[in-house]
N, C-alpha and C. Protein backbone atom coordinates (compact mmCIF):
# COMPACT_ATOMS: atom_id res chain seq x y z
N UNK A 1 57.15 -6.70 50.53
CA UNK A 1 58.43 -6.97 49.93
C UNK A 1 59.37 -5.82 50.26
N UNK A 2 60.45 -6.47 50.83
CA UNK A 2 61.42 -5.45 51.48
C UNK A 2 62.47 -5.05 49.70
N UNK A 3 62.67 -3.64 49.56
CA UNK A 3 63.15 -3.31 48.67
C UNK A 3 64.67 -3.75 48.91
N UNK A 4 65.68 -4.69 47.50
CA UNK A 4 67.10 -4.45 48.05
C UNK A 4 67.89 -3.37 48.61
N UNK A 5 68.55 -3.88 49.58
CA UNK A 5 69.96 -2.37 49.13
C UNK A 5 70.55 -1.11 48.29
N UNK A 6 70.36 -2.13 47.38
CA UNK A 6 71.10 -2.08 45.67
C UNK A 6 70.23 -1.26 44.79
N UNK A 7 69.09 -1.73 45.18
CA UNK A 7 67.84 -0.65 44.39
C UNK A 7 67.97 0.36 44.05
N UNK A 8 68.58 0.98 43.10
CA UNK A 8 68.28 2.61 42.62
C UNK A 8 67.07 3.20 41.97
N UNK A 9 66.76 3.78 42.15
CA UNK A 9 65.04 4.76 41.52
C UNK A 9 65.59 5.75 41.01
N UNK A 10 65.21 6.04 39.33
CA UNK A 10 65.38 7.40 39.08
C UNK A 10 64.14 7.58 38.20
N UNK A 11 63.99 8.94 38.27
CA UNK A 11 62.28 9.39 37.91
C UNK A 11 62.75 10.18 36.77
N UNK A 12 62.03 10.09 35.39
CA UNK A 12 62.36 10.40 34.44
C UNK A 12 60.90 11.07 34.34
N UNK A 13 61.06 12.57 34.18
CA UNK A 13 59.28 13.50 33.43
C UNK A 13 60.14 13.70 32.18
N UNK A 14 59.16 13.43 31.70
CA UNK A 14 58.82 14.56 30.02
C UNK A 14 57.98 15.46 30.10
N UNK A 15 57.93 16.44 29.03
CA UNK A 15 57.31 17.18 28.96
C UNK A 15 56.56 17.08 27.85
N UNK A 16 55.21 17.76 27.54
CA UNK A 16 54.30 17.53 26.09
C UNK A 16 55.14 17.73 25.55
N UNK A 17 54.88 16.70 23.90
CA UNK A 17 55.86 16.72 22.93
C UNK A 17 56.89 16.00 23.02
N UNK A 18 57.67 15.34 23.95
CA UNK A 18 58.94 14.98 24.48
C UNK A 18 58.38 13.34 23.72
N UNK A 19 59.37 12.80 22.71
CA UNK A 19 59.17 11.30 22.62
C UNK A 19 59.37 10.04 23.80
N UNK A 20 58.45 9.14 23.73
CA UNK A 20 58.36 8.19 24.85
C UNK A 20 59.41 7.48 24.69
N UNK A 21 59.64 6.59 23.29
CA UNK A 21 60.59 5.61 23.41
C UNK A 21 62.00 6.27 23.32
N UNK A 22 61.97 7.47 22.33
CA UNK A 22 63.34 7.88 22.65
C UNK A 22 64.14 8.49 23.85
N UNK A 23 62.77 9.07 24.62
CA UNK A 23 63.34 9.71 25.91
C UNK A 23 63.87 8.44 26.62
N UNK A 24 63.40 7.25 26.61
CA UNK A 24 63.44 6.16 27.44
C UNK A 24 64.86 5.49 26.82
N UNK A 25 64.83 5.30 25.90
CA UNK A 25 66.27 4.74 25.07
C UNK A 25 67.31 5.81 25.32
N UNK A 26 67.46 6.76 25.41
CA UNK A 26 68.40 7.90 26.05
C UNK A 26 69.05 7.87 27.39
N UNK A 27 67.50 7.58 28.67
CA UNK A 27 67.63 7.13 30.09
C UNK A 27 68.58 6.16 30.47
N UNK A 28 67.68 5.15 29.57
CA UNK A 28 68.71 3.47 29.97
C UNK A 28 70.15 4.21 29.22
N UNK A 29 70.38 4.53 28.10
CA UNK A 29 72.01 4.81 27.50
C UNK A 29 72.16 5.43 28.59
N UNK A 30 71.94 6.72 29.09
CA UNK A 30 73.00 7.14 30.33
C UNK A 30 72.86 6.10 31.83
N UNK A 31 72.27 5.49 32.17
CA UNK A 31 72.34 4.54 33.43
C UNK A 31 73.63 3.35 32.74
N UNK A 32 73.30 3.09 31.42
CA UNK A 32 74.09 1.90 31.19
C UNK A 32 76.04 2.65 31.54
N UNK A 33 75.61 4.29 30.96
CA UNK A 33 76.92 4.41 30.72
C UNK A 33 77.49 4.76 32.26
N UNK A 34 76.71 5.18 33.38
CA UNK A 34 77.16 5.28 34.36
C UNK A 34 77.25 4.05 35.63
N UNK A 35 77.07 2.60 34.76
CA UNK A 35 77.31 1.23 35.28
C UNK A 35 76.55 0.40 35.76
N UNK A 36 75.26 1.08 35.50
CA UNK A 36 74.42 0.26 35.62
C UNK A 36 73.70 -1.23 34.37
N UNK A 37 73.97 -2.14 35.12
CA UNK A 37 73.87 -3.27 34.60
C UNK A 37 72.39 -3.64 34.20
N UNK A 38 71.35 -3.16 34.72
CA UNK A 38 70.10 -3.91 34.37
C UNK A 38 69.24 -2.84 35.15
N UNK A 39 68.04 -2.83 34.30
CA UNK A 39 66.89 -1.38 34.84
C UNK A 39 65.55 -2.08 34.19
N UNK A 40 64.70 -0.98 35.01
CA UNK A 40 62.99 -1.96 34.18
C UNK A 40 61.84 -0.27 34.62
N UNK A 41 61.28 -0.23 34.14
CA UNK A 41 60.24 0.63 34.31
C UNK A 41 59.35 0.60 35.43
N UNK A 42 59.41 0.57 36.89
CA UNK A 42 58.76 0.24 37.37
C UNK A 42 56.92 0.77 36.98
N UNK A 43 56.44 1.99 36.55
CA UNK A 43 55.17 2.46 36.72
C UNK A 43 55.51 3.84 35.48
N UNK A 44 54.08 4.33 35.22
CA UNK A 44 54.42 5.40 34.24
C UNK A 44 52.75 5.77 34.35
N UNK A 45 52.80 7.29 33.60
CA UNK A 45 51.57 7.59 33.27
C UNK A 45 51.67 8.93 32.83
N UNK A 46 50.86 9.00 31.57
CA UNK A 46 50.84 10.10 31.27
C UNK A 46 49.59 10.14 30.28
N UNK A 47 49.90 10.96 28.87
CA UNK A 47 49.03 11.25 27.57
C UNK A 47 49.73 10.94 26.24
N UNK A 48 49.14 10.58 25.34
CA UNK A 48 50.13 10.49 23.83
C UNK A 48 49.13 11.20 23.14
N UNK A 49 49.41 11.68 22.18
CA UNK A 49 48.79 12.39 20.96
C UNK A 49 48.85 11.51 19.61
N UNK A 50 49.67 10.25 19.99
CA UNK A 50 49.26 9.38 19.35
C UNK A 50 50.20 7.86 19.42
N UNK A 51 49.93 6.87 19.07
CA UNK A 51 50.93 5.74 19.27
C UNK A 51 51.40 4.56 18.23
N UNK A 52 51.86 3.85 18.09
CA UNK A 52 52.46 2.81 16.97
C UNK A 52 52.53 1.98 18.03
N UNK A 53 51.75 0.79 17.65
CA UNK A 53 51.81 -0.24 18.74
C UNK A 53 52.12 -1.76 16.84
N UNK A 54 53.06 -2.35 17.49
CA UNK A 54 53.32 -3.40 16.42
C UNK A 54 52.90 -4.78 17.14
N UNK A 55 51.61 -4.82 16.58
CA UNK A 55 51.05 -6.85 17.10
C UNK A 55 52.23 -7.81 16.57
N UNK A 56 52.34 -8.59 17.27
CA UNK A 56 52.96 -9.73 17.59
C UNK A 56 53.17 -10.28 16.01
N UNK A 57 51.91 -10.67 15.31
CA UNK A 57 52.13 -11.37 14.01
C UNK A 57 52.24 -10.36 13.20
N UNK A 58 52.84 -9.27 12.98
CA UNK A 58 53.00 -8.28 12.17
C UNK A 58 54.00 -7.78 11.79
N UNK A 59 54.69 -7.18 10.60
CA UNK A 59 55.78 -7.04 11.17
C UNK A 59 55.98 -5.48 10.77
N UNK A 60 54.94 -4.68 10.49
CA UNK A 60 55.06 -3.12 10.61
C UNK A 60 54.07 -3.13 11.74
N UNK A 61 54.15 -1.25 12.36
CA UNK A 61 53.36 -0.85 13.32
C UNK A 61 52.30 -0.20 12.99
N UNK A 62 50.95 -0.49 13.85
CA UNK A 62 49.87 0.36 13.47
C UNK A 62 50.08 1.70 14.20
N UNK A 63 49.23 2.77 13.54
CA UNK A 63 49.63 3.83 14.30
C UNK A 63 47.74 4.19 15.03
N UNK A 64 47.89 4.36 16.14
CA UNK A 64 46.36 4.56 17.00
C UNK A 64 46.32 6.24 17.17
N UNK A 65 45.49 6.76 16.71
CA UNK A 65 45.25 8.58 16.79
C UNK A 65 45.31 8.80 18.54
N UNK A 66 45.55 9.62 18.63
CA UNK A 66 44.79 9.90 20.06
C UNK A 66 44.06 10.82 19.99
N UNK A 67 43.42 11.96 21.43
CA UNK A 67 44.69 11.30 22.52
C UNK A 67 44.58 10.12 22.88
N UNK A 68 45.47 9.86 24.08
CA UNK A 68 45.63 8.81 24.45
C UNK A 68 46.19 9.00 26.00
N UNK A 69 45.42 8.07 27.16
CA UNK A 69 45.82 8.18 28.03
C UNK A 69 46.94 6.91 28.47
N UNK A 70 48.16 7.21 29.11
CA UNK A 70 48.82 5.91 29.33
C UNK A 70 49.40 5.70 30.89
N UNK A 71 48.50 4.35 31.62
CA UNK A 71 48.69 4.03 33.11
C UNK A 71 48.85 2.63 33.17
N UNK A 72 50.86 2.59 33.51
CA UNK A 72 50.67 1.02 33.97
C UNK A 72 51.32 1.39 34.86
N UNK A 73 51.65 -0.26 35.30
CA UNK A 73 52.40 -0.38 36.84
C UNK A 73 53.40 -1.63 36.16
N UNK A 74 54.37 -1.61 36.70
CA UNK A 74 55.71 -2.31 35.98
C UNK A 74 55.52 -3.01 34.55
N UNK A 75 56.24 -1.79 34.10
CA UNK A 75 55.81 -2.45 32.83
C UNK A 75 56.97 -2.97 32.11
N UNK A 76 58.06 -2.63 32.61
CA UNK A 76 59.71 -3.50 32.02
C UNK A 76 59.74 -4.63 32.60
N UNK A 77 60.67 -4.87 31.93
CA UNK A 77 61.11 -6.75 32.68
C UNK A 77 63.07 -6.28 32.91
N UNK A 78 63.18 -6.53 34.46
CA UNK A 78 64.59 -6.23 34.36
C UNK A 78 65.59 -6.94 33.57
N UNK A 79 66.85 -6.53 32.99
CA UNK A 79 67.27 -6.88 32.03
C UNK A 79 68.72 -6.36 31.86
N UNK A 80 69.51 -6.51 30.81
CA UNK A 80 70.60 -5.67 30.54
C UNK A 80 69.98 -4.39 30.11
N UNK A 81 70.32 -3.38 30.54
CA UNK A 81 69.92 -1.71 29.33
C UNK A 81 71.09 -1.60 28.35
């Protein structure tokens, strides 16, 4: 699969300690504010010290101790940010 044109990549590290979802909700706010219309996670990996994952029929989050190791491969769905 030939990558578009249009394709931009930007690589976001954290550092230990650094929050996942907020670092990530921060990312997309500055891409959105510099015009970008739609973004997705292509891949990630790292460690958590711990996580809140909320099942589907639930409507608070459990929290899982760690550590925790974390390796996917696209894990957004492109979208508006």
């Amino acid at each position: 699969m030939t990558p578009s044109p249009s394709l931009q990549i930007e690589v976001l590290r954290l550092q230990p300690g650094d929050d996942l979802r907020g670092s990530l909700v921060a990312a997309f706010a500055a891409l959105a504010a510099g015009g970008v219309q739609a973004a997705c996670v292509l891949s990630c990996m790292g460690s958590l010290r711990a996580a809140v994952l909320r099942y589907a029929d639930q409507p608070q989050g459990t929290v899982v101790a760690g550590p925790l190791e974390l390796v996917a491969k696209r894990v957004g769905g492109a979208g508006p940010v």
